[in-house]
Protein backbone atom coordinates (compact mmCIF):
# COMPACT_ATOMS: atom_id res chain seq x y z
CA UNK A 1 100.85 81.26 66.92
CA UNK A 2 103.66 82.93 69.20
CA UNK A 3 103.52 82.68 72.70
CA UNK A 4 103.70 86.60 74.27
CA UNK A 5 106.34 86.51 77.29
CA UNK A 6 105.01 89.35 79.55
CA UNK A 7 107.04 91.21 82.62
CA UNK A 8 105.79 89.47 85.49
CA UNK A 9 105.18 90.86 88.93
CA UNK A 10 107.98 89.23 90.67
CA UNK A 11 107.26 90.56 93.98
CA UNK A 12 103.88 91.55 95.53
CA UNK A 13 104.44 95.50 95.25
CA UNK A 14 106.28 95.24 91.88
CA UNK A 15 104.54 97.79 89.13
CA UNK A 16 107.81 97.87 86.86
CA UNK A 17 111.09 95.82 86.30
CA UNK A 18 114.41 96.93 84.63
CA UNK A 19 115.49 94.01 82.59
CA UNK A 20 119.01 93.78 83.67
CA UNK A 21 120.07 90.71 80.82
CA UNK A 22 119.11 88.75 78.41
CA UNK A 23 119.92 84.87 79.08
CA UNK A 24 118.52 83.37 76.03
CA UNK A 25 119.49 85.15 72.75
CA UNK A 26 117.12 86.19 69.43
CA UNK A 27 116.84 82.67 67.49
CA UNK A 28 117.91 80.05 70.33
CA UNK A 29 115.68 77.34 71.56
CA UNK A 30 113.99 77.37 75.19
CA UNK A 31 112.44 74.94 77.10
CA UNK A 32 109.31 75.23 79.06
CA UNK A 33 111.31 77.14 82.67
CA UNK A 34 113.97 78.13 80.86
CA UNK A 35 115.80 81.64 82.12
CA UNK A 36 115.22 84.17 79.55
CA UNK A 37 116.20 87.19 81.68
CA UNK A 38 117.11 88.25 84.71
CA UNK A 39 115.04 90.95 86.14
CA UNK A 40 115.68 93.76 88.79
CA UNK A 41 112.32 94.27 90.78
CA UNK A 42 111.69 97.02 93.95
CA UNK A 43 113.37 94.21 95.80
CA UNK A 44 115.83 91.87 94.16
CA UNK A 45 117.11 90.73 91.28
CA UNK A 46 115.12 87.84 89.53
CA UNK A 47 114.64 84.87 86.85
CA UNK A 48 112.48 85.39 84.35
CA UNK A 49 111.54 82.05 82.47
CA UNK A 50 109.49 81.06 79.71
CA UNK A 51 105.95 79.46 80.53
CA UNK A 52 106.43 77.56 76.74
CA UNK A 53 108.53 76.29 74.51
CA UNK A 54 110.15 77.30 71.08
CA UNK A 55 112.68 79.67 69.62
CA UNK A 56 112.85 82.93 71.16
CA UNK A 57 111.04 84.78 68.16
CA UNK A 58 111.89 88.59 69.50
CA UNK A 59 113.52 89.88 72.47
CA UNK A 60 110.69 93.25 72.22
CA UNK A 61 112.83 95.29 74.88
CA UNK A 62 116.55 95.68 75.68
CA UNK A 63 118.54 94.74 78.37
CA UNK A 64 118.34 98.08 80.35
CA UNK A 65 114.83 98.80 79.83
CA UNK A 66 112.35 99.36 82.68
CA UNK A 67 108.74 97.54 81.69
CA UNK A 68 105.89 97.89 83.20
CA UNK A 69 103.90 94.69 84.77
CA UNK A 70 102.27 92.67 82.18
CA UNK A 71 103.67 94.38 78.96
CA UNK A 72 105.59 92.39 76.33
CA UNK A 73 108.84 91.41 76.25
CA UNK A 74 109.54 88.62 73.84
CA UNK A 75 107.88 86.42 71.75
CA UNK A 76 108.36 82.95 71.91
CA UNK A 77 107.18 80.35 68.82
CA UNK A 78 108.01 78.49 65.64
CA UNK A 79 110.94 79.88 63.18
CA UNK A 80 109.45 81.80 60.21
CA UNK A 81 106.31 83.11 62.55
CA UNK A 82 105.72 87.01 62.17
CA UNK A 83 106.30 88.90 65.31
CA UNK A 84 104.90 91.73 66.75
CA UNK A 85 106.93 95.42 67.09
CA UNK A 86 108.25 96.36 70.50
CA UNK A 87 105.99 98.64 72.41
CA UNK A 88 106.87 102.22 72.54
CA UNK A 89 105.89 102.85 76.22
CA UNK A 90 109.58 100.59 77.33
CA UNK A 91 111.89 102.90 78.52
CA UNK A 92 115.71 101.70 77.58
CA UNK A 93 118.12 102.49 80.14
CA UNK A 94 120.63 103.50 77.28
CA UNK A 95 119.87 107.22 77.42
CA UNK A 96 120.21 106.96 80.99
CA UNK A 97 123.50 105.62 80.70
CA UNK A 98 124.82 108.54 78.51
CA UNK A 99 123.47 111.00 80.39
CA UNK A 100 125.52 109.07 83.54
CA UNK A 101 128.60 109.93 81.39
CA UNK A 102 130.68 112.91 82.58
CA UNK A 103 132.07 115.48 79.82
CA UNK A 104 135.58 115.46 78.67
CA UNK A 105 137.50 118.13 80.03
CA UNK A 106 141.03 119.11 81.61
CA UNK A 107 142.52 116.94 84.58
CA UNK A 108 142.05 119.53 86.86
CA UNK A 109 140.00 122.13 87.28
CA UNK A 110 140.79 125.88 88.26
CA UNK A 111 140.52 127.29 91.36
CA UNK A 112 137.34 129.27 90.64
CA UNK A 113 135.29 127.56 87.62
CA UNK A 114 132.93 129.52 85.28
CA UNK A 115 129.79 129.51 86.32
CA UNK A 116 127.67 126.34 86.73
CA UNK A 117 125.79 124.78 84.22
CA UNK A 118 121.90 126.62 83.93
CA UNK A 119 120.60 123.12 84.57
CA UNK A 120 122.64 122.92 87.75
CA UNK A 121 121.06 126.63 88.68
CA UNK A 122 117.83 125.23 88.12
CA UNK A 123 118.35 121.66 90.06
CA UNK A 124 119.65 123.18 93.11
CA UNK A 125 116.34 125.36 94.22
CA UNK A 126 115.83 128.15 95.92
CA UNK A 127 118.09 129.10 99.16
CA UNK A 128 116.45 128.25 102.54
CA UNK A 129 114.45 130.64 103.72
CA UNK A 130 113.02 131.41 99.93
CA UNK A 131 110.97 128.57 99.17
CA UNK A 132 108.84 128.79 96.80
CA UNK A 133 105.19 127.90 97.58
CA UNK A 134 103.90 124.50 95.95
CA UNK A 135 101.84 124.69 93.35
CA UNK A 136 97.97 124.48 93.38
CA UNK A 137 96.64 120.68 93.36
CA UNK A 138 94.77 119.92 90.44
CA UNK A 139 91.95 117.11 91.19
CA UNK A 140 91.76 113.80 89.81
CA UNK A 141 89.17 113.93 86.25
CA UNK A 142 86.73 111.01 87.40
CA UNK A 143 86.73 109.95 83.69
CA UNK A 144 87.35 106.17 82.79
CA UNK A 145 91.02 105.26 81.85
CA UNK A 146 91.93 103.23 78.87
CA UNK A 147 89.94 100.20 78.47
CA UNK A 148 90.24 97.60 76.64
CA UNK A 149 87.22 95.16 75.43
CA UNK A 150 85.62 96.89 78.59
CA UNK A 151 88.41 95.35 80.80
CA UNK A 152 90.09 98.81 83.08
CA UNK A 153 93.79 98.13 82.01
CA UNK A 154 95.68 98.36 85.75
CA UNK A 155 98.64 97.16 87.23
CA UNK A 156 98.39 94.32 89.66
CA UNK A 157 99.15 96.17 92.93
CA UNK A 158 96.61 98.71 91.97
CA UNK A 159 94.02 96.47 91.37
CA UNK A 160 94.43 95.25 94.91
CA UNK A 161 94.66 98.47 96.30
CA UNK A 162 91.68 99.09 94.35
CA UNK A 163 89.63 96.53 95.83
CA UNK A 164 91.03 96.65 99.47
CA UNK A 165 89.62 100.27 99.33
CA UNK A 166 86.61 99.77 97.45
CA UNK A 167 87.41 102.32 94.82
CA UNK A 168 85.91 102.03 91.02
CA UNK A 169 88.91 101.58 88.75
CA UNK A 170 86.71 102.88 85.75
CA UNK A 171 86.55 106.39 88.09
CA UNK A 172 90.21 107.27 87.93
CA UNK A 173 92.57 108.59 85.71
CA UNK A 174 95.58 106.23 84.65
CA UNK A 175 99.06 108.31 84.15
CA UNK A 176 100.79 104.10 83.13
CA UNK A 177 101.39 103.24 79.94
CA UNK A 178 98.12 103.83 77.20
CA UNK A 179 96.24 105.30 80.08
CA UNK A 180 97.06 102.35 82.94
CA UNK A 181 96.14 102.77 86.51
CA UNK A 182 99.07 102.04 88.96
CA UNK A 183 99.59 102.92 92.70
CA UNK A 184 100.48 106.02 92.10
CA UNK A 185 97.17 106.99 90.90
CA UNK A 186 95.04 105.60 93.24
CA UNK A 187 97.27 107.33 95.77
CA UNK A 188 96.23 110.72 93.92
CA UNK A 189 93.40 110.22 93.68
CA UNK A 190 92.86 110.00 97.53
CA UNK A 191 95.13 113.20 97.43
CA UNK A 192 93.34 115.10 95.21
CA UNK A 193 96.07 115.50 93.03
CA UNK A 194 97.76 114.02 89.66
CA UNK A 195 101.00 112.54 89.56
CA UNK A 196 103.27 114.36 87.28
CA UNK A 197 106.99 112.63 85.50
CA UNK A 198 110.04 114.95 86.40
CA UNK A 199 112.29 115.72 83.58
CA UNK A 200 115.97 115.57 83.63
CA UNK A 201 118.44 116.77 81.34
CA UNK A 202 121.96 115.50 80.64
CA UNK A 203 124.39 116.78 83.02
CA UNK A 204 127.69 118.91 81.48
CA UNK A 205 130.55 120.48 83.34
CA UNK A 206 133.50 123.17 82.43
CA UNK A 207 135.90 121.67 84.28
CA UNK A 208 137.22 118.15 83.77
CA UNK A 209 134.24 115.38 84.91
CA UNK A 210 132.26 116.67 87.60
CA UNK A 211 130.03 114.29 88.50
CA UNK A 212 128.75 110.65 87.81
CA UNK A 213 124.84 109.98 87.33
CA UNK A 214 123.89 106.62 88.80
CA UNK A 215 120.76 105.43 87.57
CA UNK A 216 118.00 104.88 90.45
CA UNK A 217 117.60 100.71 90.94
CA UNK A 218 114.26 99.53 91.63
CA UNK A 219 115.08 99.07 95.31
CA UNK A 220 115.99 102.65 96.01
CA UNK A 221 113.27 104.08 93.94
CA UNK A 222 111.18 101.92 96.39
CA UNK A 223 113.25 102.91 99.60
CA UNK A 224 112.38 106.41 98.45
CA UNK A 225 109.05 106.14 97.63
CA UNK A 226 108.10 104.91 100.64
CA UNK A 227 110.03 106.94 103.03
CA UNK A 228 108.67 110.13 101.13
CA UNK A 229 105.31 108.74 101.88
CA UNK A 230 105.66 108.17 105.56
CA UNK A 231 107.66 111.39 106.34
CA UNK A 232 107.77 113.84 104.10
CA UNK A 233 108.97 115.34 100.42
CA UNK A 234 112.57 114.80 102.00
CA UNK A 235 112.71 111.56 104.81
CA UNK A 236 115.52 112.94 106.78
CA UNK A 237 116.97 111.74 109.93
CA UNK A 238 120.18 113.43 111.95
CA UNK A 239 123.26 112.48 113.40
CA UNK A 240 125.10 113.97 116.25
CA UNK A 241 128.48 114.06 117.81
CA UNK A 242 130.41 115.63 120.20
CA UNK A 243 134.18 116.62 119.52
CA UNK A 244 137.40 117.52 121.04
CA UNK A 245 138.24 120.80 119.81
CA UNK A 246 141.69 121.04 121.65
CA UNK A 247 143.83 120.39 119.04
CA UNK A 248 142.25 122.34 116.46
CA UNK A 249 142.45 125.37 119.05
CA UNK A 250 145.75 125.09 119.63
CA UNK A 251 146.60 124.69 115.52
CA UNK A 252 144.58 127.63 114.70
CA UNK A 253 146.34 129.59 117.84
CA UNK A 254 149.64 128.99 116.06
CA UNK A 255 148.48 130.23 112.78
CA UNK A 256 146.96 133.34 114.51
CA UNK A 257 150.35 133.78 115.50
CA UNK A 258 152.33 133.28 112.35
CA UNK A 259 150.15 136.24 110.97
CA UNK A 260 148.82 136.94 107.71
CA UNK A 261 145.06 135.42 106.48
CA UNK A 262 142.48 135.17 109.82
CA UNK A 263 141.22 131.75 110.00
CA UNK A 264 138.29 131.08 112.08
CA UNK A 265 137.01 127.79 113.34
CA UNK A 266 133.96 127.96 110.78
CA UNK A 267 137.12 128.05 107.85
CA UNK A 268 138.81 125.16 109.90
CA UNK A 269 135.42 123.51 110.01
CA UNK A 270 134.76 124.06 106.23
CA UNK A 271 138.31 122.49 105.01
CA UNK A 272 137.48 119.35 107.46
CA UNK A 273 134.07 118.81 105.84
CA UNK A 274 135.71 118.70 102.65
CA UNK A 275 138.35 116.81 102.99
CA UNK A 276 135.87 113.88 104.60
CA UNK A 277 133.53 113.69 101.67
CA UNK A 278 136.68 113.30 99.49
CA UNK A 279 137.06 109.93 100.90
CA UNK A 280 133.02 109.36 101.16
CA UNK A 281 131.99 110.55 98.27
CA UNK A 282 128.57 108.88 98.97
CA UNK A 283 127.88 111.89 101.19
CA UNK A 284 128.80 114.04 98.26
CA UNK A 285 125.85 113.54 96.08
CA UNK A 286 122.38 115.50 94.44
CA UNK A 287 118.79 113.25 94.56
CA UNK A 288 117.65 113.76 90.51
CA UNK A 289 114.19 111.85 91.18
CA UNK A 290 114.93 109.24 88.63
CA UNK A 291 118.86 109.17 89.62
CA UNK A 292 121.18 110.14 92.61
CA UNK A 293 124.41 112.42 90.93
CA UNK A 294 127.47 111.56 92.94
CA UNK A 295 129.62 115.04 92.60
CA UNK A 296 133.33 114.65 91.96
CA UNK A 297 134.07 117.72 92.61
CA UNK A 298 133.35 118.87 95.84
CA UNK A 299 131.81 122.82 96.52
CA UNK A 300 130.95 123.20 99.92
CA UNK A 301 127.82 125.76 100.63
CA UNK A 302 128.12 127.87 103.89
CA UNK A 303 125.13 129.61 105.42
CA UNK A 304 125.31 132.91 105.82
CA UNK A 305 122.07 134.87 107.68
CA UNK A 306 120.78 138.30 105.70
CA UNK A 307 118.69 140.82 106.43
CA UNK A 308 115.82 138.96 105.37
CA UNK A 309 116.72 135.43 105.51
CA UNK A 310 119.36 132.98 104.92
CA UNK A 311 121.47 132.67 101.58
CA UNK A 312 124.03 129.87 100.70
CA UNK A 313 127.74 131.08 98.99
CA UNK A 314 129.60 128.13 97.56
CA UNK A 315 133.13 127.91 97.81
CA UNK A 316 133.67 126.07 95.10
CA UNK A 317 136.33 123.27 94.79
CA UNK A 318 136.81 123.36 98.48
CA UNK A 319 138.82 120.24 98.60
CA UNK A 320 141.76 121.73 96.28
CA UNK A 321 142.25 124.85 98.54
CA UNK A 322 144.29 126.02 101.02
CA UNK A 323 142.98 126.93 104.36
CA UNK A 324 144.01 130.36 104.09
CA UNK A 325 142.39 130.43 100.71
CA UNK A 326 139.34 129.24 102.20
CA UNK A 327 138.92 131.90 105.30
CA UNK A 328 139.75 134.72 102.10
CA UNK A 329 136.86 133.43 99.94
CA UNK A 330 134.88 132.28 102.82
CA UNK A 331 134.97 136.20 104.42
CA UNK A 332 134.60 137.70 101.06
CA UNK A 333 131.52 135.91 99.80
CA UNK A 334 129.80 136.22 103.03
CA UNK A 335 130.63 140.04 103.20
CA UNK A 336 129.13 140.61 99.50
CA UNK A 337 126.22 138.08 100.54
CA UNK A 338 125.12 140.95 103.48
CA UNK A 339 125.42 143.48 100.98
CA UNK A 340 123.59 141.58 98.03
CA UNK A 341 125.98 141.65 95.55
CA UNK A 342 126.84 137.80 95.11
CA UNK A 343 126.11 136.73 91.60
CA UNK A 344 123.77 133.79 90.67
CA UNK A 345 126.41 131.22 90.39
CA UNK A 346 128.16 132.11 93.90
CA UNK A 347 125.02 131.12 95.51
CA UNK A 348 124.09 127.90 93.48
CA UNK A 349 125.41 125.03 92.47
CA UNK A 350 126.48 123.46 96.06
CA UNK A 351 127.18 119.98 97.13
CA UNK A 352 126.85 119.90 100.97
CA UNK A 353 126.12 122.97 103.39
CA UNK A 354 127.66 123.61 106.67
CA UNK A 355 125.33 125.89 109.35
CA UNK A 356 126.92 127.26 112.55
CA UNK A 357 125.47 129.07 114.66
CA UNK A 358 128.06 128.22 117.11
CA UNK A 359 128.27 132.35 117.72
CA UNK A 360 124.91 132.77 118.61
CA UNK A 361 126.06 130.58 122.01
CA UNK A 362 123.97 127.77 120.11
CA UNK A 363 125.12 124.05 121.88
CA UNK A 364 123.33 122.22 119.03
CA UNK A 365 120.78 122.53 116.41
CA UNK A 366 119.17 120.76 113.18
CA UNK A 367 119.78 122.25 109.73
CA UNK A 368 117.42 121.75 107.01
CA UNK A 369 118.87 120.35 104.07
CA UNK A 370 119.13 122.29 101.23
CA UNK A 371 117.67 120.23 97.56
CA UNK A 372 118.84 118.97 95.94
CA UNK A 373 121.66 118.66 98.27
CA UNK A 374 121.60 115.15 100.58
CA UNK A 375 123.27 116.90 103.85
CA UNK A 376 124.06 119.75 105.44
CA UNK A 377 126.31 119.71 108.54
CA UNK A 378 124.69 121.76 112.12
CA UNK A 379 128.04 123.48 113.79
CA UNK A 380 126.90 124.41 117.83
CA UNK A 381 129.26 126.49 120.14
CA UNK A 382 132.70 124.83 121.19
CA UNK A 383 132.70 125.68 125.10
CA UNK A 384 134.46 123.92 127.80
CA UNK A 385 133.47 120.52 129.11
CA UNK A 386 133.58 118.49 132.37
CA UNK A 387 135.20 114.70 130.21
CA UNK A 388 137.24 111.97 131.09
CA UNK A 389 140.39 112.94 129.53
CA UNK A 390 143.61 109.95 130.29
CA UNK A 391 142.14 108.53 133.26
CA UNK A 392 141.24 112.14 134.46
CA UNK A 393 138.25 114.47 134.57
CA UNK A 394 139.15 117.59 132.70
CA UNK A 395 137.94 120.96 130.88
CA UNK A 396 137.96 120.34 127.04
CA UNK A 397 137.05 122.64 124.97
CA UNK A 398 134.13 120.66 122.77
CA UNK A 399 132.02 121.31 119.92
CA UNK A 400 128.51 119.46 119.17
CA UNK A 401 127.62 118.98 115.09
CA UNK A 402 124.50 117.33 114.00
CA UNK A 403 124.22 115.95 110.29
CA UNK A 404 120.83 115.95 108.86
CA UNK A 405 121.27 113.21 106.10
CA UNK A 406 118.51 112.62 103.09
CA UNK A 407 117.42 109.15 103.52
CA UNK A 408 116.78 108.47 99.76
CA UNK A 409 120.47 108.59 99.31
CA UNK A 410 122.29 108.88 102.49
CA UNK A 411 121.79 105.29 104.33
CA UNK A 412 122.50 105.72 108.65
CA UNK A 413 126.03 103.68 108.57
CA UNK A 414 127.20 106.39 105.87
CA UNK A 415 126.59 108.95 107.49
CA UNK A 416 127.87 107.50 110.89
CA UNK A 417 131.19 107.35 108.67
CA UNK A 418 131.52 110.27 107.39
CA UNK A 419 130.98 112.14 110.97
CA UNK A 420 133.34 109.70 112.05
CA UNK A 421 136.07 110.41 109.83
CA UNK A 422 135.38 114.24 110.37
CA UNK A 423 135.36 113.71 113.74
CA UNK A 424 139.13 111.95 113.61
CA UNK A 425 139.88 114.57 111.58
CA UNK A 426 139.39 117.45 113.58
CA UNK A 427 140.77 115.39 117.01
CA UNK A 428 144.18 115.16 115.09
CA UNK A 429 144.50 117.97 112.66
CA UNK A 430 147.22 116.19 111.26
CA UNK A 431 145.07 113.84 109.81
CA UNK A 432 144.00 116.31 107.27
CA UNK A 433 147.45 116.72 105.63
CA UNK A 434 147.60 115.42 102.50
């Protein structure tokens, strides 16, 4: 009879592994501790070997697939012996992989793009100030979960939890494969609500590839779980620096002086934030629950206040314009913001936000970060500053921004980077020609 190879817990919190290869191939013979896979747990990547001997019958999943604990993967035995179908509850990372794929399109894309694709629209949520509330929680059904020969079928981490906190596993509702109990469930249950899977659908773009899907690994879907747990629906921490604004004061003086476009600091602000996350790109990204989107293109959001809240214009492409270009669109969209006439896709569709309330006499402030955006830049006033300046204490005009960064995605030493860049940037002006 054939020997079932299950997906082991590798790790003492693992529920799931992705199994990143195959070692041993359909028909070769393994030995007793052979590697037959290598598996990506919440924590590493890890050997999976064979607990018996034989010809590897059936590989049941393939590489790419994310397993649960315990279900079958392969089937090891004598050649000739009838094996079993794969299980329709794996999840192959193919589709994921496709849906990664940007579309084909022209090299480079126009200054102002049709609008964004609906599912973009939808992804990016309402504007801050307009959430919408949550919806209702629904309680746990105390109704026993699939069973099998009167065994409860859980994972092994919920079966601890389970017993640590004396709760019935018969009593709760699995949402695991063929009605399985995992974490997650016993977690709702002390909630009083019911986990629900998030949907997401393939990602298209007008204009040339606009983004690249990345595929969660196990360890950030744990580094996410866990800091959603302990903080919030968005773990965010923030980042602050102070900058020398002389140089930038004295460029924008000169362009005031050359006449034509106004460009304020907020424009000369804008262009700098841009021109960073072209080289970190990291900081340039959209959390997509199962998968963080790193954005080619880059469409910086700016905050404008209304009448009855706040609303976000995009200026869209913001790396590819001008800075005069910028402080045009920039003053138009926030103009027809006040007066409620931007259209959906003016407002949507943003991959970082810059706030300043710099002329509101503001020295510094938090922003909240706008999903599925990862950051949003804080702008406070620039006013002159008592620093040691060549040897010397001087008055410096100096400006205070505070990045509020998405922990799922945006790790601390990133984000130190990227302010650091835009900090160098903005010191020397020149740094920005390109």
């Amino acid at each position: 009879m054939a020997t079932k190879v299950v997906m082991e817990a590798l790790s003492p919190t693992m529920e799931e592994g992705r199994l990143v290869e195959w070692k041993k191939q359909e028909g070769e013979t393994v030995a007793a501790g052979d590697v037959l896979a290598e598996v990506e747990t919440d924590k590493a990547v890890m050997e999976l070997v064979a607990r018996a001997g034989g010809t590897l019958l059936k590989q049941v999943v393939p590489a790419g697939a994310t397993v649960p604990v315990s279900e079958l993967v392969a089937l090891i035995g004598e050649p000739g012996e009838a094996v079993e179908a794969a299980p329709a509850d794996a999840k192959p990372a193919q589709a994921d992989a496709q849906a990664a794929q940007p579309t084909p399109g022209r090299d480079r894309p126009e200054s102002m793009p049709p609008a964004p694709p609906k599912e973009a629209a939808a992804e990016a949520g309402p504007a801050p100030g307009r959430a919408s509330p949550p919806p209702a929680p629904r309680p746990v059904e105390a109704q026993p979960n699939g069973q099998q020969g009167g065994r409860v079928k859980a994972s092994p981490l919920a079966r601890r939890m389970a017993a640590d906190r004396g709760i019935d596993l018969g009593a709760v509702a699995g949402s695991g494969p063929e009605g399985r109990v995992v974490a997650r469930d016993l977690e709702a249950a002390a909630a009083g609500t019911r986990p629900a899977a998030a949907a997401v659908a393939p990602a298209r773009g007008p204009a040339g590839p606009p983004y690249t899907d990345v595929p969660l690994t196990q360890i950030r879907k744990t580094i996410a779980r866990r800091l959603a747990q302990s903080i919030g629906p968005i773990p965010t921490f923030y980042l602050t620096t102070e900058i020398d604004m002389e140089r930038v004061a004295e460029a924008r003086e000169a362009l005031l002086a050359g006449g034509g476009e106004k460009v304020s600091f907020n424009d000369i602000v804008i262009k700098t934030v841009a021109a960073a996350l072209r080289q970190h790109p990291a900081c340039n990204a959209w959390w997509q629950d199962d998968r963080i989107r790193y954005w080619n293109e880059i469409h910086v959001s700016m905050a404008v206040a209304v009448e009855d809240g706040l609303i976000t214009p995009v200026i869209r492409h913001t790396d590819l314009k001008s800075l005069r270009e910028i402080a045009a669109e920039a003053r138009d969209l926030a103009g027809r913001a006040r007066e409620r006439r931007l259209r959906p896709e003016e407002y949507t569709g943003g991959t970082f936000s810059v706030s300043n309330l710099g002329m509101l006499d503001i020295d510094e402030f938090t922003a909240v970060i706008n999903p599925p955006e990862t950051g949003i830049l804080a702008v406070g006033r620039m006013a002159q500053r008592a620093v040691a300046h060549d040897g010397q204490v001087a008055l410096r005009r100096r400006m205070r921004v505070t990045m509020s960064c998405d922990h799922r995605v945006i790790d601390g030493a990133t984000g130190a980077h990227f302010l650091k860049t835009l900090k160098g940037m903005l010191e020397n002006p020149l740094a920005m020609v390109y």
